[in-house]
PDB file of N, CA and C in Angstrom:
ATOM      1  N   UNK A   1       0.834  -1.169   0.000  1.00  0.00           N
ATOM      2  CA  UNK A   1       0.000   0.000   0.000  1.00  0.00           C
ATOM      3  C   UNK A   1       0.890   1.249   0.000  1.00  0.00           C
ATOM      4  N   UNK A   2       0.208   1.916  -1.194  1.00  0.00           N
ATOM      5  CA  UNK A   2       1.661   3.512  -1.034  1.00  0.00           C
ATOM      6  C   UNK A   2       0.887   4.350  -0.068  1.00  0.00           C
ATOM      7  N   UNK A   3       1.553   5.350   0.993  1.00  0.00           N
ATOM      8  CA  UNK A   3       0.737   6.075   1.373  1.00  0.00           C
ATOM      9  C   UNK A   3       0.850   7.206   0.568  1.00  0.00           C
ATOM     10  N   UNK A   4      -0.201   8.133   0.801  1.00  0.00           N
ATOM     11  CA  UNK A   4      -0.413   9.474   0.169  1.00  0.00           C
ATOM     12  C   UNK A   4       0.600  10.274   0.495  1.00  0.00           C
ATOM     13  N   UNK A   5       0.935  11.516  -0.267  1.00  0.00           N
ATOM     14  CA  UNK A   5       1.739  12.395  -0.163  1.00  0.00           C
ATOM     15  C   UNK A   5       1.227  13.592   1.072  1.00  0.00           C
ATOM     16  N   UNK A   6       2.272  13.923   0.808  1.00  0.00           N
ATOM     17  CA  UNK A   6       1.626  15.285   1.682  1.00  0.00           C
ATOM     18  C   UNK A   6       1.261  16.753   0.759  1.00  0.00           C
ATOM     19  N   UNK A   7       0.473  17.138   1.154  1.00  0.00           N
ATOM     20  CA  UNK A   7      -0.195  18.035   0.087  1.00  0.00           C
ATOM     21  C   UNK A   7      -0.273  19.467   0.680  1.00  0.00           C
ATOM     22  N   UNK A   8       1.012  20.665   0.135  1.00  0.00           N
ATOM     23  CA  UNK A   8       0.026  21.601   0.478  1.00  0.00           C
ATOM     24  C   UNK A   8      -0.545  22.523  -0.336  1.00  0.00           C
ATOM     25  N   UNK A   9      -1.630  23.385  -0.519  1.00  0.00           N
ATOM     26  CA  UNK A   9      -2.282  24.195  -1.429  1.00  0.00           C
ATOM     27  C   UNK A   9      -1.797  25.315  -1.089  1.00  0.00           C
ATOM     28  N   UNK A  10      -1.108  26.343  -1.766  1.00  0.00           N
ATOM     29  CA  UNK A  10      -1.234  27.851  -1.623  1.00  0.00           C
ATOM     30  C   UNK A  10      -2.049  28.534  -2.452  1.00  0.00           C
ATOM     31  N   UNK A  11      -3.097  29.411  -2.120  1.00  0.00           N
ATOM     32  CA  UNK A  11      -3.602  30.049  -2.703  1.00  0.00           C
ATOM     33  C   UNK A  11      -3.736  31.694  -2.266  1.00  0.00           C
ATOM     34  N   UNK A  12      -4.557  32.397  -3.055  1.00  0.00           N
ATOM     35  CA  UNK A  12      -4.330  33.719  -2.512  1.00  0.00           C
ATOM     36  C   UNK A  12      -3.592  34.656  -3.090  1.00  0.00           C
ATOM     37  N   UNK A  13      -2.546  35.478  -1.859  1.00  0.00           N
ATOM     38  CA  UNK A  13      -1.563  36.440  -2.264  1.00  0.00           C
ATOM     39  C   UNK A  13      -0.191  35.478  -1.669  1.00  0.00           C
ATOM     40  N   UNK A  14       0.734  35.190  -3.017  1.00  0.00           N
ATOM     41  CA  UNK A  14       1.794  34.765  -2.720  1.00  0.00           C
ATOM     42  C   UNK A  14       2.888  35.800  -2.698  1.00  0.00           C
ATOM     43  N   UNK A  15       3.373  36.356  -2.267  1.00  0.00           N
ATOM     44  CA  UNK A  15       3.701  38.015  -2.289  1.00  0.00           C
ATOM     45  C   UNK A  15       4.312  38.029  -1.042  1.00  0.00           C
ATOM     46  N   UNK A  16       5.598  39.201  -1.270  1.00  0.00           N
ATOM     47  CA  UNK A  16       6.712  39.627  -0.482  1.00  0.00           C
ATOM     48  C   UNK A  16       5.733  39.916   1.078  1.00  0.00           C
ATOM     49  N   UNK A  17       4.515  40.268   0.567  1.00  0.00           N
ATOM     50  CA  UNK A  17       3.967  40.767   1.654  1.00  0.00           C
ATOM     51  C   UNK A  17       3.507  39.718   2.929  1.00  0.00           C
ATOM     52  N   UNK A  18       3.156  38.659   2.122  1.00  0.00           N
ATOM     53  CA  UNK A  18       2.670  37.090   2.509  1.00  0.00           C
ATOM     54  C   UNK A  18       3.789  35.930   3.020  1.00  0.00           C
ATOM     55  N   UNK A  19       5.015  36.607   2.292  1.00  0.00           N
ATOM     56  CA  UNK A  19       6.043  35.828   2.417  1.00  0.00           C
ATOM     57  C   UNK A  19       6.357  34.307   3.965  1.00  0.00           C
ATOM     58  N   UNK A  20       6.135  35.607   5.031  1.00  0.00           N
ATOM     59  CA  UNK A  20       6.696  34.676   6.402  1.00  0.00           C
ATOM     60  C   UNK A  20       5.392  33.552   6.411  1.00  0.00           C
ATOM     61  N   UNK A  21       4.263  33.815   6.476  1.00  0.00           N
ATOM     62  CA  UNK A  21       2.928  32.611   6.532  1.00  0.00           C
ATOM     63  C   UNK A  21       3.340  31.855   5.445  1.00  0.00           C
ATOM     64  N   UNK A  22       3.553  32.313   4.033  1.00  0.00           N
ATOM     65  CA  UNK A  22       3.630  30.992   3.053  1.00  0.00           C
ATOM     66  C   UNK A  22       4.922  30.553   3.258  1.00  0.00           C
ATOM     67  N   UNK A  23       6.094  30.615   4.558  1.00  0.00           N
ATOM     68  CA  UNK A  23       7.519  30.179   4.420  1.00  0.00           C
ATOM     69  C   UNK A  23       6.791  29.257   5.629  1.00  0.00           C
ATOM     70  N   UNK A  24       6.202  29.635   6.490  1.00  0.00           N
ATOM     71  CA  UNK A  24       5.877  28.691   7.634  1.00  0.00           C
ATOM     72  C   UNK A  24       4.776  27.698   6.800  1.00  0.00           C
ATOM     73  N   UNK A  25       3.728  27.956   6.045  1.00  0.00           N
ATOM     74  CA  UNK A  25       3.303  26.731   5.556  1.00  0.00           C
ATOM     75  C   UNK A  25       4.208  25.395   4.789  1.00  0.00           C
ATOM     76  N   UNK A  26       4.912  26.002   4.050  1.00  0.00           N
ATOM     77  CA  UNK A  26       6.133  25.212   3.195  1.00  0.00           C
ATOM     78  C   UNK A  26       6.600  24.101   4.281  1.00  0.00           C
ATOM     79  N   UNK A  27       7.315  24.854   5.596  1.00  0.00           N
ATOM     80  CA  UNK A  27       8.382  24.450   6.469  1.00  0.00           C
ATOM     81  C   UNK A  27       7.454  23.054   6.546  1.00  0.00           C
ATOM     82  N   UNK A  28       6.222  23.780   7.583  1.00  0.00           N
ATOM     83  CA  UNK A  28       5.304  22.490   8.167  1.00  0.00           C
ATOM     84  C   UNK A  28       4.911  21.406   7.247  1.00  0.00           C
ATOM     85  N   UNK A  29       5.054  21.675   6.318  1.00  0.00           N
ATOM     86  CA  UNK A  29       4.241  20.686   5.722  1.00  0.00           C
ATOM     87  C   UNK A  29       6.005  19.599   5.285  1.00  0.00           C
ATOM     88  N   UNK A  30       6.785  20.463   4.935  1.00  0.00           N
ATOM     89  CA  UNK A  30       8.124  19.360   4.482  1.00  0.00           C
ATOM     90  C   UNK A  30       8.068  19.113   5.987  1.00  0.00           C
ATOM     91  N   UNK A  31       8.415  19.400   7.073  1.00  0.00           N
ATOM     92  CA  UNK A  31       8.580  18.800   8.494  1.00  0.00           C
ATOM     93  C   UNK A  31       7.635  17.256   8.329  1.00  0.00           C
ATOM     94  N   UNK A  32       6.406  17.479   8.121  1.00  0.00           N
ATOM     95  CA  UNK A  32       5.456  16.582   7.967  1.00  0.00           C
ATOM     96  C   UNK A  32       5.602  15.288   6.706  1.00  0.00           C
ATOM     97  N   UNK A  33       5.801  15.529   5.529  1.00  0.00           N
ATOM     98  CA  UNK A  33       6.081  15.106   4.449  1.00  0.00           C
ATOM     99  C   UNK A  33       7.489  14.279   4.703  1.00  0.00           C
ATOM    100  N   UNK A  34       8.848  14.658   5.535  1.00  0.00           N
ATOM    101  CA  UNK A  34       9.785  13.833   6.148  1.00  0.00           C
ATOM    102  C   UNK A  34       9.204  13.366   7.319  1.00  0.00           C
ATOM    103  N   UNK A  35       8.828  13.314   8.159  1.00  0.00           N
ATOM    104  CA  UNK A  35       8.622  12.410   9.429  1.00  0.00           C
ATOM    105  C   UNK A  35       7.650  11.238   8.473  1.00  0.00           C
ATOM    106  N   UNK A  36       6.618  11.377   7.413  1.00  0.00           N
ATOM    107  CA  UNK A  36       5.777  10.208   7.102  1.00  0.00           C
ATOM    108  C   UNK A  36       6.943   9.577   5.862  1.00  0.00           C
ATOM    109  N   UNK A  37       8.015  10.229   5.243  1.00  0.00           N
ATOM    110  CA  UNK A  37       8.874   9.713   4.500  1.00  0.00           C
ATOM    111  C   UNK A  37       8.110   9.771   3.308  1.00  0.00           C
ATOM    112  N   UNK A  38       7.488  10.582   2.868  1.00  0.00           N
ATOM    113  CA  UNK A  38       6.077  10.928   1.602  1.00  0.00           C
ATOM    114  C   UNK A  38       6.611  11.800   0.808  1.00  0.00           C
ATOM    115  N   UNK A  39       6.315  12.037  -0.608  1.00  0.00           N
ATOM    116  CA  UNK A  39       6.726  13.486  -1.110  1.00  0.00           C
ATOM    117  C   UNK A  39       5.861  14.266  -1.186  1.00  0.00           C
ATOM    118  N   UNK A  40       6.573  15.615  -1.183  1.00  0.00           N
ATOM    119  CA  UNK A  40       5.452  16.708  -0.899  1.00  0.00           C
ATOM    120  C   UNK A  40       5.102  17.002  -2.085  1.00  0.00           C
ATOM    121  N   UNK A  41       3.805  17.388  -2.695  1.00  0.00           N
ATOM    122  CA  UNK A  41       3.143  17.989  -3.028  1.00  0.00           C
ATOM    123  C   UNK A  41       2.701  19.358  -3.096  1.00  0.00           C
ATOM    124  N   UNK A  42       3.259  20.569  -4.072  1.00  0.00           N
ATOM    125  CA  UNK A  42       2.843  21.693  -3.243  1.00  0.00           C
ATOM    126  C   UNK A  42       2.063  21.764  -4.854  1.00  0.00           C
ATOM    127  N   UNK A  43       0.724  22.163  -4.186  1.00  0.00           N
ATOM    128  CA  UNK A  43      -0.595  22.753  -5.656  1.00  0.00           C
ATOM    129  C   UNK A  43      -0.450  24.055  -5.830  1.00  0.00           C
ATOM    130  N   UNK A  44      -0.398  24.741  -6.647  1.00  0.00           N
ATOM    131  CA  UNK A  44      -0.565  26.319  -6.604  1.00  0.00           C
ATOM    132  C   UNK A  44      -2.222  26.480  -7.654  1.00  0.00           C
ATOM    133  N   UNK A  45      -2.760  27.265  -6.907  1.00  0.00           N
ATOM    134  CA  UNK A  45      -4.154  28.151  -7.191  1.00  0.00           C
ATOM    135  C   UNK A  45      -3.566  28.853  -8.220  1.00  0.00           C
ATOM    136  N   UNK A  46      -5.004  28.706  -9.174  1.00  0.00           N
ATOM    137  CA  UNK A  46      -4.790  29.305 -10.719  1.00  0.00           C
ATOM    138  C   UNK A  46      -4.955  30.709 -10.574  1.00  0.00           C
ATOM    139  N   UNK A  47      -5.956  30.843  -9.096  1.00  0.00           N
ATOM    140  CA  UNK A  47      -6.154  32.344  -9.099  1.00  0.00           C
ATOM    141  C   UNK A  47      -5.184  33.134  -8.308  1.00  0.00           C
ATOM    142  N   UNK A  48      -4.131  32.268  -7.663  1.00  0.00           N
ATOM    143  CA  UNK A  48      -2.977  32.881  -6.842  1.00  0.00           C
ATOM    144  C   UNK A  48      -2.210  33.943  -7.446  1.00  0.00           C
ATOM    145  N   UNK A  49      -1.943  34.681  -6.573  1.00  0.00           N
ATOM    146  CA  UNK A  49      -0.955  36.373  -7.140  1.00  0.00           C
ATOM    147  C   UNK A  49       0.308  36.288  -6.690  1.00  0.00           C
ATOM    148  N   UNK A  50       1.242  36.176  -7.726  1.00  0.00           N
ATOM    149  CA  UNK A  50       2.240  35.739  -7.525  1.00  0.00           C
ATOM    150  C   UNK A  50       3.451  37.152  -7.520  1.00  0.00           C
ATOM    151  N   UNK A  51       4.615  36.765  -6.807  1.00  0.00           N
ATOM    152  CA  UNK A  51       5.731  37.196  -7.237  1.00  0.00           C
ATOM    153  C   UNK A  51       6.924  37.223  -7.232  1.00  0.00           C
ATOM    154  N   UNK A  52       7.732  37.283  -7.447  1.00  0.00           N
ATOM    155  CA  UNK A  52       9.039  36.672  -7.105  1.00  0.00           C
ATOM    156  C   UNK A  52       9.611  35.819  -6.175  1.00  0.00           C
ATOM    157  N   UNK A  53       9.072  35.980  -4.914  1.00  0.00           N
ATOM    158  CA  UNK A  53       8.830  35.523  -3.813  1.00  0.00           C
ATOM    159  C   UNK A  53       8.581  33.821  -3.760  1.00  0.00           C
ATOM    160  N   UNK A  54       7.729  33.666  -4.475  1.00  0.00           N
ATOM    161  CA  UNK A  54       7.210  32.470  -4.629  1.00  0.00           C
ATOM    162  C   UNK A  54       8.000  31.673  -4.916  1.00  0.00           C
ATOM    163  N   UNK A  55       8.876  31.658  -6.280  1.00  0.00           N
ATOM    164  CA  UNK A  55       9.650  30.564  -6.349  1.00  0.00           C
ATOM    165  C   UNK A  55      11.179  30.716  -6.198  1.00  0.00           C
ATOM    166  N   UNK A  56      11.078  31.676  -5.473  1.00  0.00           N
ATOM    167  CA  UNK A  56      12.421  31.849  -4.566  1.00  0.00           C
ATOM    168  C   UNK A  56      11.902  30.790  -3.590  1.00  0.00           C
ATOM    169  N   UNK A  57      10.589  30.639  -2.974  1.00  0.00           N
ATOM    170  CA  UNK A  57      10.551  29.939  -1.973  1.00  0.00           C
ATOM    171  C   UNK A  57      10.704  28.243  -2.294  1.00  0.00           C
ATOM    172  N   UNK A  58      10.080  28.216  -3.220  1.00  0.00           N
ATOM    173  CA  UNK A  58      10.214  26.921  -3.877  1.00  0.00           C
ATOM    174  C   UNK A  58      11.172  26.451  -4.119  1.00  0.00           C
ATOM    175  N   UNK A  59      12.505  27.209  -4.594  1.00  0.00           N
ATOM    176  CA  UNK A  59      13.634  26.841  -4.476  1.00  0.00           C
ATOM    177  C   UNK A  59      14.037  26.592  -3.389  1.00  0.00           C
ATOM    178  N   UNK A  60      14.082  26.925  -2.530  1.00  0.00           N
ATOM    179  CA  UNK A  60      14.452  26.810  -1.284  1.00  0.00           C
ATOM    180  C   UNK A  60      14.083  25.620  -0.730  1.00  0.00           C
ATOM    181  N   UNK A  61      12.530  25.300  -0.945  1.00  0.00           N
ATOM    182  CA  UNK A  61      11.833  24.121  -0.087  1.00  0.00           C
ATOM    183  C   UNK A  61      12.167  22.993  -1.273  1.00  0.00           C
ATOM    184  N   UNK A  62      12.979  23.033  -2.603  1.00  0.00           N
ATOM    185  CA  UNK A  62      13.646  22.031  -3.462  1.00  0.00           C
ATOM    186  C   UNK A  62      14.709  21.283  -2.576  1.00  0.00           C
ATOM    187  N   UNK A  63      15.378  22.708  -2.551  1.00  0.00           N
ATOM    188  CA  UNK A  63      16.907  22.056  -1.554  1.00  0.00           C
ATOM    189  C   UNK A  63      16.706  21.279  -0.387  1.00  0.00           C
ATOM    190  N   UNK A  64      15.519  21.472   0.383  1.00  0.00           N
ATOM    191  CA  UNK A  64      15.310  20.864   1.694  1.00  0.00           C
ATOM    192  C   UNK A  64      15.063  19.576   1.496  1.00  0.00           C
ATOM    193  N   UNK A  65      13.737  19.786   0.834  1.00  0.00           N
ATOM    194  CA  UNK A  65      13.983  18.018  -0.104  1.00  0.00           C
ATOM    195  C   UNK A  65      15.126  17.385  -0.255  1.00  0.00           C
ATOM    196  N   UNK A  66      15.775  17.574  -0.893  1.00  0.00           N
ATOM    197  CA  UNK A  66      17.206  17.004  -1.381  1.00  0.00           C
ATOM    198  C   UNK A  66      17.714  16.648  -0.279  1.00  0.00           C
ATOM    199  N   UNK A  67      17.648  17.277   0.481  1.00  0.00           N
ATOM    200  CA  UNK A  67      18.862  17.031   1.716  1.00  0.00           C
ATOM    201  C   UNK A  67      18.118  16.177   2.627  1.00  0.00           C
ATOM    202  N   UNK A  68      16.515  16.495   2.520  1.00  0.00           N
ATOM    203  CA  UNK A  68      15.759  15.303   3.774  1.00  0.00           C
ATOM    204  C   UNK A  68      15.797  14.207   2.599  1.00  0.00           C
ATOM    205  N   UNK A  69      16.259  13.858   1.243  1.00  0.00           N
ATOM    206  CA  UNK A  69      15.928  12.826   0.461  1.00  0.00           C
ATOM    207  C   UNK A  69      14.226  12.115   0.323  1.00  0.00           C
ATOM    208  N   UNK A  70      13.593  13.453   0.334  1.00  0.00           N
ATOM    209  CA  UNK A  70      11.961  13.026   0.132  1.00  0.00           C
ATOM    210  C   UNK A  70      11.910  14.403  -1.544  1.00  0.00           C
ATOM    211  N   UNK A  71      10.864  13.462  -2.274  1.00  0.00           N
ATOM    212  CA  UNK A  71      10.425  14.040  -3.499  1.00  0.00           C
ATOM    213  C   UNK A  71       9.820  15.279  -3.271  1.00  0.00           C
ATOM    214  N   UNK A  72      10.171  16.475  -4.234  1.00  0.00           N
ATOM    215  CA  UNK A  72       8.868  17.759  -4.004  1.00  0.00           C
ATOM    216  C   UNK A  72       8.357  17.766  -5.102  1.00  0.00           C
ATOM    217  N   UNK A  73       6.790  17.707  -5.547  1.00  0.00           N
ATOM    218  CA  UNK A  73       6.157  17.807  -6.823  1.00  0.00           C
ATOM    219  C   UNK A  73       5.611  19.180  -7.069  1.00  0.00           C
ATOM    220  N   UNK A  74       5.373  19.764  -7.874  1.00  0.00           N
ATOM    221  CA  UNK A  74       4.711  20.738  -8.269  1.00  0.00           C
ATOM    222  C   UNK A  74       3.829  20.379  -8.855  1.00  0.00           C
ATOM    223  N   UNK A  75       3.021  21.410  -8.608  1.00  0.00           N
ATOM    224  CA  UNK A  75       1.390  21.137  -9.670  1.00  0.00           C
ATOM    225  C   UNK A  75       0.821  23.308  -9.285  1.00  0.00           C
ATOM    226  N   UNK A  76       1.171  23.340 -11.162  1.00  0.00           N
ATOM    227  CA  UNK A  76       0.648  24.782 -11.407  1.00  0.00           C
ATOM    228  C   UNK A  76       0.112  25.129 -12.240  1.00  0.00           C
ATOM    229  N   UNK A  77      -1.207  26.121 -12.644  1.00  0.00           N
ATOM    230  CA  UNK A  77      -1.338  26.371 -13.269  1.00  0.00           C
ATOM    231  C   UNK A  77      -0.792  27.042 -14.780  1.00  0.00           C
ATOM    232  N   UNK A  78      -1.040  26.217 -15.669  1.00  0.00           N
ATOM    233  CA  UNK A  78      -0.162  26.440 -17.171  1.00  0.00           C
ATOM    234  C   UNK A  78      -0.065  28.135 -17.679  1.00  0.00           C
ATOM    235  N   UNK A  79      -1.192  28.628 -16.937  1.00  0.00           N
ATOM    236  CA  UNK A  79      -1.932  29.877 -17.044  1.00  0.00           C
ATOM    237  C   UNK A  79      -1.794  31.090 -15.900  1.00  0.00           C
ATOM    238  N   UNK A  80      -1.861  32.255 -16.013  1.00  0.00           N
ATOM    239  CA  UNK A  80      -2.078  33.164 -14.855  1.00  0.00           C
ATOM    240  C   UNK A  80      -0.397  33.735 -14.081  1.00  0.00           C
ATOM    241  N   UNK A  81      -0.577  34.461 -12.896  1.00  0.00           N
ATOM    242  CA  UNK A  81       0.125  34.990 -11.745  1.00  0.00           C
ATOM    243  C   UNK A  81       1.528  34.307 -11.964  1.00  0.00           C
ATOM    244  N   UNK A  82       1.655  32.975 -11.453  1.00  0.00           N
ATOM    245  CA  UNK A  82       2.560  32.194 -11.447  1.00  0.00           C
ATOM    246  C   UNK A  82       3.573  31.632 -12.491  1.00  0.00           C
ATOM    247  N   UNK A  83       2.843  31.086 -13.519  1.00  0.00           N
ATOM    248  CA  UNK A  83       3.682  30.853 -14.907  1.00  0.00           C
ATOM    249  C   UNK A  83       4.098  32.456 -15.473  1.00  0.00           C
ATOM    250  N   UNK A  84       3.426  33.487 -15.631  1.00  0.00           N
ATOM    251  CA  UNK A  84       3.959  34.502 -16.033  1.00  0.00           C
ATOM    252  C   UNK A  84       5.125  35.122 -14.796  1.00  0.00           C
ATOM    253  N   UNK A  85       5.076  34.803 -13.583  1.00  0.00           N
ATOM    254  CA  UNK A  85       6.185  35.422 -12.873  1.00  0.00           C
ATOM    255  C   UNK A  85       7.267  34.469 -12.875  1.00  0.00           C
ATOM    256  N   UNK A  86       7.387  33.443 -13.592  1.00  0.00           N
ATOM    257  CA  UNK A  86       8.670  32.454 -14.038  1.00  0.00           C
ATOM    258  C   UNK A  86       8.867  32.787 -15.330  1.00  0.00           C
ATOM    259  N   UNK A  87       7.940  33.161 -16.245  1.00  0.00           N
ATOM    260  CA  UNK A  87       8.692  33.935 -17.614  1.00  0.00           C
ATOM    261  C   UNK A  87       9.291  35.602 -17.132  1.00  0.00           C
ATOM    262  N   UNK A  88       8.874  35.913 -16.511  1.00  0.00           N
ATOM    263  CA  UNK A  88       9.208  37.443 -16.043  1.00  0.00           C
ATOM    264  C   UNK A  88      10.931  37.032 -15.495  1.00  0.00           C
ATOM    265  N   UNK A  89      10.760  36.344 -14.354  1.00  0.00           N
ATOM    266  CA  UNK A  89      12.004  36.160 -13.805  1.00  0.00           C
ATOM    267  C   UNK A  89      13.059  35.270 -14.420  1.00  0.00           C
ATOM    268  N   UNK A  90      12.832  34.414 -15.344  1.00  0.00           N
ATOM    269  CA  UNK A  90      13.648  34.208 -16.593  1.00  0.00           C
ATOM    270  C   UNK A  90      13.974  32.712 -15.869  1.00  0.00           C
ATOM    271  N   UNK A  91      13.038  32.053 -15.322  1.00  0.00           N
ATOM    272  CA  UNK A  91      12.681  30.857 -15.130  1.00  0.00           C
ATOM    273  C   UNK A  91      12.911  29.878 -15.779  1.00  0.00           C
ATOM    274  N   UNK A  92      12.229  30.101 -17.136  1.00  0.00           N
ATOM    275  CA  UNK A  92      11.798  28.925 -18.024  1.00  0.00           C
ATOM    276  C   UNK A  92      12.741  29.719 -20.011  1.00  0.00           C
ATOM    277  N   UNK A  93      13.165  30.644 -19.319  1.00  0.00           N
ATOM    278  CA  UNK A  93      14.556  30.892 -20.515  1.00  0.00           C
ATOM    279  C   UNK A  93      15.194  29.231 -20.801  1.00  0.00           C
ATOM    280  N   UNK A  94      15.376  29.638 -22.189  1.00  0.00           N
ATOM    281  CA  UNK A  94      16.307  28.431 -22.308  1.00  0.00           C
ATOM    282  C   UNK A  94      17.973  28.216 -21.769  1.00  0.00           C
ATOM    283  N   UNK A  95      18.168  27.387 -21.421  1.00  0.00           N
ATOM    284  CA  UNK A  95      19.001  26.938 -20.776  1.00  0.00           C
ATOM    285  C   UNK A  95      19.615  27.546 -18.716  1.00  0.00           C
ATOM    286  N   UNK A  96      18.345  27.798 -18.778  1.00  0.00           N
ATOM    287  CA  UNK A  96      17.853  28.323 -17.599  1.00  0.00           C
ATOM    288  C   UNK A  96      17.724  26.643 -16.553  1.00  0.00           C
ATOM    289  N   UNK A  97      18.522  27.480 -15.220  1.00  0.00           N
ATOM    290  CA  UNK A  97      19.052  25.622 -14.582  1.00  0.00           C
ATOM    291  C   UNK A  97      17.499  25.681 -13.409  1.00  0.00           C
ATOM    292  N   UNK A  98      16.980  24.299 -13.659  1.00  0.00           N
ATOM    293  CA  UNK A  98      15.846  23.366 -12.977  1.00  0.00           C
ATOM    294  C   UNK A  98      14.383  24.323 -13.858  1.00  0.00           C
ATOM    295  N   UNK A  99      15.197  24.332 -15.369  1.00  0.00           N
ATOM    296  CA  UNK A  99      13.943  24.543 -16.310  1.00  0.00           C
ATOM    297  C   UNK A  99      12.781  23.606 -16.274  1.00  0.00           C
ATOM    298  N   UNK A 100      13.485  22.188 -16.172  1.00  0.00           N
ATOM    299  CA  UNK A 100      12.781  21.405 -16.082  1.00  0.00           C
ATOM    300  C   UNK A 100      11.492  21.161 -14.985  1.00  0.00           C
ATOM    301  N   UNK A 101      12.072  21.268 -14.130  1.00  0.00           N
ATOM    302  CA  UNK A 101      11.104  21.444 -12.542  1.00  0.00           C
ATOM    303  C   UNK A 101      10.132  22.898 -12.548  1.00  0.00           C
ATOM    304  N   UNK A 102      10.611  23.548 -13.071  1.00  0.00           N
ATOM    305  CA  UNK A 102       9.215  24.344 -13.655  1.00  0.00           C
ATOM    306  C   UNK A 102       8.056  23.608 -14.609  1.00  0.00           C
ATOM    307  N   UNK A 103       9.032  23.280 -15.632  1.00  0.00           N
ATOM    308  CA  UNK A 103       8.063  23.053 -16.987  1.00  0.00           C
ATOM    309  C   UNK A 103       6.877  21.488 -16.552  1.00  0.00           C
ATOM    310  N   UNK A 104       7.842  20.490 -15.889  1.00  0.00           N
ATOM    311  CA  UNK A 104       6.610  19.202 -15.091  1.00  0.00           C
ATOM    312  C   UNK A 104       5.555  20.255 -14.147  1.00  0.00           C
ATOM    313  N   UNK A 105       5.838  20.925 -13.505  1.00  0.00           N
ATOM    314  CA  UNK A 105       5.194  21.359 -12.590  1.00  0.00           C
ATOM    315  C   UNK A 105       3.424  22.287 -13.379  1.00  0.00           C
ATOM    316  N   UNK A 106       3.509  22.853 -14.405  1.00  0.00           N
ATOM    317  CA  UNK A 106       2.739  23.904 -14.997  1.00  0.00           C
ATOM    318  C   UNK A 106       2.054  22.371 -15.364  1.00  0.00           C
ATOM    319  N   UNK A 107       0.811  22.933 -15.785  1.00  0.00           N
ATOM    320  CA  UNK A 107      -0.396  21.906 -16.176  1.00  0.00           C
ATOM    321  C   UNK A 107      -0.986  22.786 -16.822  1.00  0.00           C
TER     322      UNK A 107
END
């Protein structure tokens, strides 16, 4: 039996302003996602307002992964806030490094 991942949803304002609540949701949920030995899951809302912030954070909660050796998945909208603030920030440029981990992640 596999167990389920751990899942968290951000939605909303993902923003410099929002920053410390969406860094403490991230934390808790990888804290959680390593103690069950699960990969995390983070969903992003199509209607979420994004900005730089965001996948600065994501990077960040990549590396933690790595180092707790548990999977992080993305799941984002193909559309909106988020995919345009990874073309803005030159994300998904070519030869742009963990292009890839953007591009699985967009739906």
């Amino acid at each position: 039996m596999t167990e389920h991942p751990e899942i968290l949803r951000l939605d909303g304002a993902l923003t410099i302003k929002t920053a410390a609540d969406v860094k403490e949701r991230i934390c808790a949920s990888l804290e959680a996602a390593s103690a069950r030995g699960v990969p995390l899951h983070i969903d992003i809302d199509e209607e979420a307002e994004c900005d730089l912030t965001t996948p600065q954070m994501l990077l960040s909660a990549l590396k933690t992964t790595e180092q707790k050796g548990i999977d992080l998945i993305l799941n984002a909208p193909a559309e909106g806030s988020f995919p345009t603030t990874l073309q803005r920030g030159g994300f998904l440029a070519d030869g742009a490094e963990l292009k890839d981990f953007w591009i699985k992640g967009l739906q």
